[in-house]
Structure formats: C-alpha cells, structure tokens
C-alpha atoms as a PDB file:
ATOM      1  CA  UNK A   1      57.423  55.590  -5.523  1.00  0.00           C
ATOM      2  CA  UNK A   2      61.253  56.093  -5.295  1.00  0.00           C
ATOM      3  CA  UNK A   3      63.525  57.968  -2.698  1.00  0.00           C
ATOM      4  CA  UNK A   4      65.415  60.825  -4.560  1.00  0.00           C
ATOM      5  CA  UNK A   5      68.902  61.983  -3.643  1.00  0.00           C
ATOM      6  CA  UNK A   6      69.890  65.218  -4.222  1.00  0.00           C
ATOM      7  CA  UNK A   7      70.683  65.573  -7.950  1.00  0.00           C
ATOM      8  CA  UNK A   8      67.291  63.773  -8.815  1.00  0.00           C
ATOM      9  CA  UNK A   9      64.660  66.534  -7.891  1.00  0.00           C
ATOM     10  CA  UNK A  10      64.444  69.412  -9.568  1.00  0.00           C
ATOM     11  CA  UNK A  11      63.529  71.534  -6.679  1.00  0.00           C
ATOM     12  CA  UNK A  12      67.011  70.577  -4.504  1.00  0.00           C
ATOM     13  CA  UNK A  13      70.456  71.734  -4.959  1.00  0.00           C
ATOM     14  CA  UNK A  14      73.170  69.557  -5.683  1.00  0.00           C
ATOM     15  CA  UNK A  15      75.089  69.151  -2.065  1.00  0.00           C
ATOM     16  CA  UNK A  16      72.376  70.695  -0.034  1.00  0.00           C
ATOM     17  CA  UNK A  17      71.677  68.240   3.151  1.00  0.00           C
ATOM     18  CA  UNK A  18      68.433  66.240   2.630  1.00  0.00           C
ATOM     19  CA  UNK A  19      67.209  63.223   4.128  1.00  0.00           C
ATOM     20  CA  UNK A  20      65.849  60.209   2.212  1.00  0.00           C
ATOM     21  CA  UNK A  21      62.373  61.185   1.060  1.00  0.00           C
ATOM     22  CA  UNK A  22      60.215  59.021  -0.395  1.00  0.00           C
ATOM     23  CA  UNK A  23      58.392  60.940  -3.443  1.00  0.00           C
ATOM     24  CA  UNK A  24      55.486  60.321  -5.412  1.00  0.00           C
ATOM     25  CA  UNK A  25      55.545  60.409  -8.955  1.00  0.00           C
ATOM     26  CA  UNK A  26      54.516  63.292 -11.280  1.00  0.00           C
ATOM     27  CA  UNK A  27      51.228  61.035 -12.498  1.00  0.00           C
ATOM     28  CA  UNK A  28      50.453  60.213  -8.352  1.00  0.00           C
ATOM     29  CA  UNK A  29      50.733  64.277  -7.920  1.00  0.00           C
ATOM     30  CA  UNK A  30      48.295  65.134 -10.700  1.00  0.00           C
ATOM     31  CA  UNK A  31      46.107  62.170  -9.055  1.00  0.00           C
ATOM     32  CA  UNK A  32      45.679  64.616  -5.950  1.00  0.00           C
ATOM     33  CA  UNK A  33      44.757  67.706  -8.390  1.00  0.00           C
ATOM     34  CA  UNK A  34      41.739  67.232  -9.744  1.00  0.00           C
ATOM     35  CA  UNK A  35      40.424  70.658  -9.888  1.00  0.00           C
ATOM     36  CA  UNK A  36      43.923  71.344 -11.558  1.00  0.00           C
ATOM     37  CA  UNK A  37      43.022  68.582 -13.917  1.00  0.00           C
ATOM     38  CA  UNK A  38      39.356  69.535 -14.284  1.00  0.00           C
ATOM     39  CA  UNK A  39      40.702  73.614 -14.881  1.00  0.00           C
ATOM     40  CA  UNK A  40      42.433  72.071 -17.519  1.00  0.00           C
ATOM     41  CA  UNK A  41      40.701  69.327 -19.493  1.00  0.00           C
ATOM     42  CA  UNK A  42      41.215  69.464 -23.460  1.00  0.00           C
ATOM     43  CA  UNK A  43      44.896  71.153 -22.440  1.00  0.00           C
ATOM     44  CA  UNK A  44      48.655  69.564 -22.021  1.00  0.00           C
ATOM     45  CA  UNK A  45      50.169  69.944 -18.756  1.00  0.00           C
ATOM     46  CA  UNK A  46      54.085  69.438 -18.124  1.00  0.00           C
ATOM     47  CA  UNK A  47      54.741  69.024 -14.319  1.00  0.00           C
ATOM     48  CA  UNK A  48      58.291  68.983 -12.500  1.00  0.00           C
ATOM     49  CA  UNK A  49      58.376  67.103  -8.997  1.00  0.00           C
ATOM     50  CA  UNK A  50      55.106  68.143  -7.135  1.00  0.00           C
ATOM     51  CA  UNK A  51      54.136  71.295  -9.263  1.00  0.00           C
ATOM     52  CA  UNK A  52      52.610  72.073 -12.524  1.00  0.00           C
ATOM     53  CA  UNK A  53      55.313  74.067 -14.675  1.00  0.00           C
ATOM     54  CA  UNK A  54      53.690  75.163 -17.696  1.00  0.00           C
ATOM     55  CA  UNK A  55      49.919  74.516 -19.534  1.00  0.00           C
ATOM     56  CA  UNK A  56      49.179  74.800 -22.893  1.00  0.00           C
ATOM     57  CA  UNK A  57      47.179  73.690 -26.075  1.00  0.00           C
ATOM     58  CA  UNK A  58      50.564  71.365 -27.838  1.00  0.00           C
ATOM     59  CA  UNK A  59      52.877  69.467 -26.224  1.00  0.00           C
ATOM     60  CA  UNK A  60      55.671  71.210 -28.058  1.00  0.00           C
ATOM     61  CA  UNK A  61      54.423  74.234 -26.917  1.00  0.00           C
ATOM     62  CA  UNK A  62      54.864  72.728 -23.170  1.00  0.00           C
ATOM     63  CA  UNK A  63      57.440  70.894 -23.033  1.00  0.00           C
ATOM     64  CA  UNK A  64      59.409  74.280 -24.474  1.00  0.00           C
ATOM     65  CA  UNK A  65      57.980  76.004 -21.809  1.00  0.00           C
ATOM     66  CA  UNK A  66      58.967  73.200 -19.130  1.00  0.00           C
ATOM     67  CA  UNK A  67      62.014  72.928 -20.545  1.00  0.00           C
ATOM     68  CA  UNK A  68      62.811  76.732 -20.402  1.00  0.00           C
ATOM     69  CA  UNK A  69      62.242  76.776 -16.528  1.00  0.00           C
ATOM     70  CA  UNK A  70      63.515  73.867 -15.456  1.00  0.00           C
ATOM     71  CA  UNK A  71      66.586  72.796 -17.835  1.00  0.00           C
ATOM     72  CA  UNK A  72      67.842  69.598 -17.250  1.00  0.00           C
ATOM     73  CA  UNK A  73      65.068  67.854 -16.310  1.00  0.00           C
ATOM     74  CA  UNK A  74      62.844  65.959 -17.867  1.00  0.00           C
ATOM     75  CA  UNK A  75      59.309  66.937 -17.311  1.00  0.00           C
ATOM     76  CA  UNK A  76      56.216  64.906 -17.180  1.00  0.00           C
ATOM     77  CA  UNK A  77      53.649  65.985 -20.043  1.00  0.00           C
ATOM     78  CA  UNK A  78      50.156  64.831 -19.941  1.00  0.00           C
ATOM     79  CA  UNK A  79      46.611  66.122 -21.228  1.00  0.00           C
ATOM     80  CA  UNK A  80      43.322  65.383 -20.177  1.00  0.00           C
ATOM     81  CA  UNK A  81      40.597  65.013 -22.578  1.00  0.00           C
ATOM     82  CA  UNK A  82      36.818  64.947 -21.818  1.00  0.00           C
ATOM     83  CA  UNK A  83      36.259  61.211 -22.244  1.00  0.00           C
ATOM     84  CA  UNK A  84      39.752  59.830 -21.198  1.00  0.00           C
ATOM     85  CA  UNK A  85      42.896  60.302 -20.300  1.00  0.00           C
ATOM     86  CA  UNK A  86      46.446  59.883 -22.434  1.00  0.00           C
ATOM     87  CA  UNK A  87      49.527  59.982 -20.105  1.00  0.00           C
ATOM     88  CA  UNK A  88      53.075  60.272 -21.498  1.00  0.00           C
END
C-alpha cells in the first residue's frame, strides 16, 4: 500500500484538500470482489483506484475503454480465467 496525494488518484482533483490516505492497490481491490471477479471469469477487467472502469473480451478493447474515461491514468488490466489467474 502507498499514501496518494492529490494528483495520484484518479478520483481527486488536483488542489482539492485531502488528508493522507493510505490506499490499497487496484489488485488488493479486485481481492475484495469476488463476485465481480466470478461475474467476470474468461473476461479482461481495467480498474481505476477502487472501481472497475470498463470489462471486455481484449485488453485493447479495455484499456481503450479505460483510457477513454479516465485519461491520464494508467489503469490496471487483468482477466480471470477458469483455472488461474494472469495479472498485468
């Protein structure tokens, strides 16, 4: 885990008055999802901070879609498949 400041998470605005947070990662978030995960085995997943931006069946395909609502910032794509996972 890292603490953010406000230019590193997507979901605050640059100048806005936060406190330290301590955040978990994307991979820790979809950790806490499994019925999200479950929903969605044999399909790529792109999340942004604590939320699941876009699913679909490439990872071009999602990360466009990621990409397209949240520019600047670098989502985390992952897919599930029935016998294992792969994590990028």
């Amino acid at each position: 885990m890292k603490i953010l400041d406000d230019n590193e998470y997507a979901g605050f605005k640059p100048g806005a008055a936060l406190n330290p947070v301590v955040a978990m990662s994307e991979y820790e978030y979809l950790m806490t999802v499994p019925d999200a995960i479950t929903k969605n085995i044999e399909k790529w997943m792109a999340v942004v901070g604590n939320k699941i931006v876009a699913v679909g069946d490439s990872p071009k395909e999602v990360l466009a879609k990621a990409r397209a609502l949240h520019p600047g910032v670098e989502p985390f794509i992952a897919r599930f498949p029935k016998e294992k996972a792969m994590l990028l």
